[in-house]
C-alpha atoms as a PDB file:
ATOM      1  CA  UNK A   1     237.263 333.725  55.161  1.00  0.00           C
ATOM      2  CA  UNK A   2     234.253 332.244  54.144  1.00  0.00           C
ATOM      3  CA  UNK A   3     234.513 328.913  55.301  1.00  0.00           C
ATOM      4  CA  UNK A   4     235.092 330.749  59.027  1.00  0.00           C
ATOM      5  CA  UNK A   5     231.529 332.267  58.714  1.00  0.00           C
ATOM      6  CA  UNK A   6     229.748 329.396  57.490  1.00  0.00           C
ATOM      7  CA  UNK A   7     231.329 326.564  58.752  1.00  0.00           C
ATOM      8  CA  UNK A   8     229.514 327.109  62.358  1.00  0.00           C
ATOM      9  CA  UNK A   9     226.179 327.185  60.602  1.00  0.00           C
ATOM     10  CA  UNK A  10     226.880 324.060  58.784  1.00  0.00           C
ATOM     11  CA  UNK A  11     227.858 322.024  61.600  1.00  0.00           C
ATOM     12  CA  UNK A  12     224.977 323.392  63.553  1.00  0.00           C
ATOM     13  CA  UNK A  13     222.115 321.970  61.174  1.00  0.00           C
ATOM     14  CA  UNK A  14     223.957 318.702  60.595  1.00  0.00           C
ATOM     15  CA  UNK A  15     224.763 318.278  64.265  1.00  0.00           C
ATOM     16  CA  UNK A  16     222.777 315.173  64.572  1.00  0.00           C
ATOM     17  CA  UNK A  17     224.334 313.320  62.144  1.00  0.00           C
ATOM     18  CA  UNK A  18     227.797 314.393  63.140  1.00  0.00           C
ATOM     19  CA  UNK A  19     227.860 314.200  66.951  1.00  0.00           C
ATOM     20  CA  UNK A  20     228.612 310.892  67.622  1.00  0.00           C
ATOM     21  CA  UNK A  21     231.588 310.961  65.067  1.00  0.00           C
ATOM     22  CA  UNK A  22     233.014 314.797  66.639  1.00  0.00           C
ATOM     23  CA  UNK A  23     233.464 313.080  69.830  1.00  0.00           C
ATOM     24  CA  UNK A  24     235.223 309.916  68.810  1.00  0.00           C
ATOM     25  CA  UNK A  25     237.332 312.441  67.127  1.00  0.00           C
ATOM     26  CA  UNK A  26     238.228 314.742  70.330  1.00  0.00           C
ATOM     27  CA  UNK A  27     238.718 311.967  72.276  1.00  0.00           C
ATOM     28  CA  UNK A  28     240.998 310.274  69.585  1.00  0.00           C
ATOM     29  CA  UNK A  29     242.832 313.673  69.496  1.00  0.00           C
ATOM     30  CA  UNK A  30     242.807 314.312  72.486  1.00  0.00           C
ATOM     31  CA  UNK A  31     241.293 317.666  72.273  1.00  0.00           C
ATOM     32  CA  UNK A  32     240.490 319.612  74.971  1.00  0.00           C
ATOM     33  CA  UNK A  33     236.701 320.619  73.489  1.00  0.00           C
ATOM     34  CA  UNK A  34     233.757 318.554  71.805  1.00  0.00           C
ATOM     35  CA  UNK A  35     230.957 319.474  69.471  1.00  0.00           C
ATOM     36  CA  UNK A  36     229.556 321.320  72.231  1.00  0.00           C
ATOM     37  CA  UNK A  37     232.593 324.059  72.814  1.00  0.00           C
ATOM     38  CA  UNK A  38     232.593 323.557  76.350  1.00  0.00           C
ATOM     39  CA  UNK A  39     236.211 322.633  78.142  1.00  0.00           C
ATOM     40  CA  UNK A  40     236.860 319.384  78.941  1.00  0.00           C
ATOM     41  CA  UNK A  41     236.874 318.314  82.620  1.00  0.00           C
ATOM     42  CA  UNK A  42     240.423 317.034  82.033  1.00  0.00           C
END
């Protein structure tokens, strides 16, 4: 439970050092949703 409430925080503040590594990883995936938490045009 915790991890659910302070996860979003955490990856806020170290967004900039994470971004570039969340996307390789959705698109890897093949997620539908990035760092940002907006749909995918896809």
């Amino acid at each position: 439970m915790t991890n659910a409430v302070v996860l979003p925080s955490v990856i806020t503040m170290n967004r900039p050092a994470i971004e570039n590594r969340v996307d390789d990883i959705t698109r890897y995936l093949a997620l539908p949703m990035a760092l940002t938490g907006s749909p995918s045009s896809s």
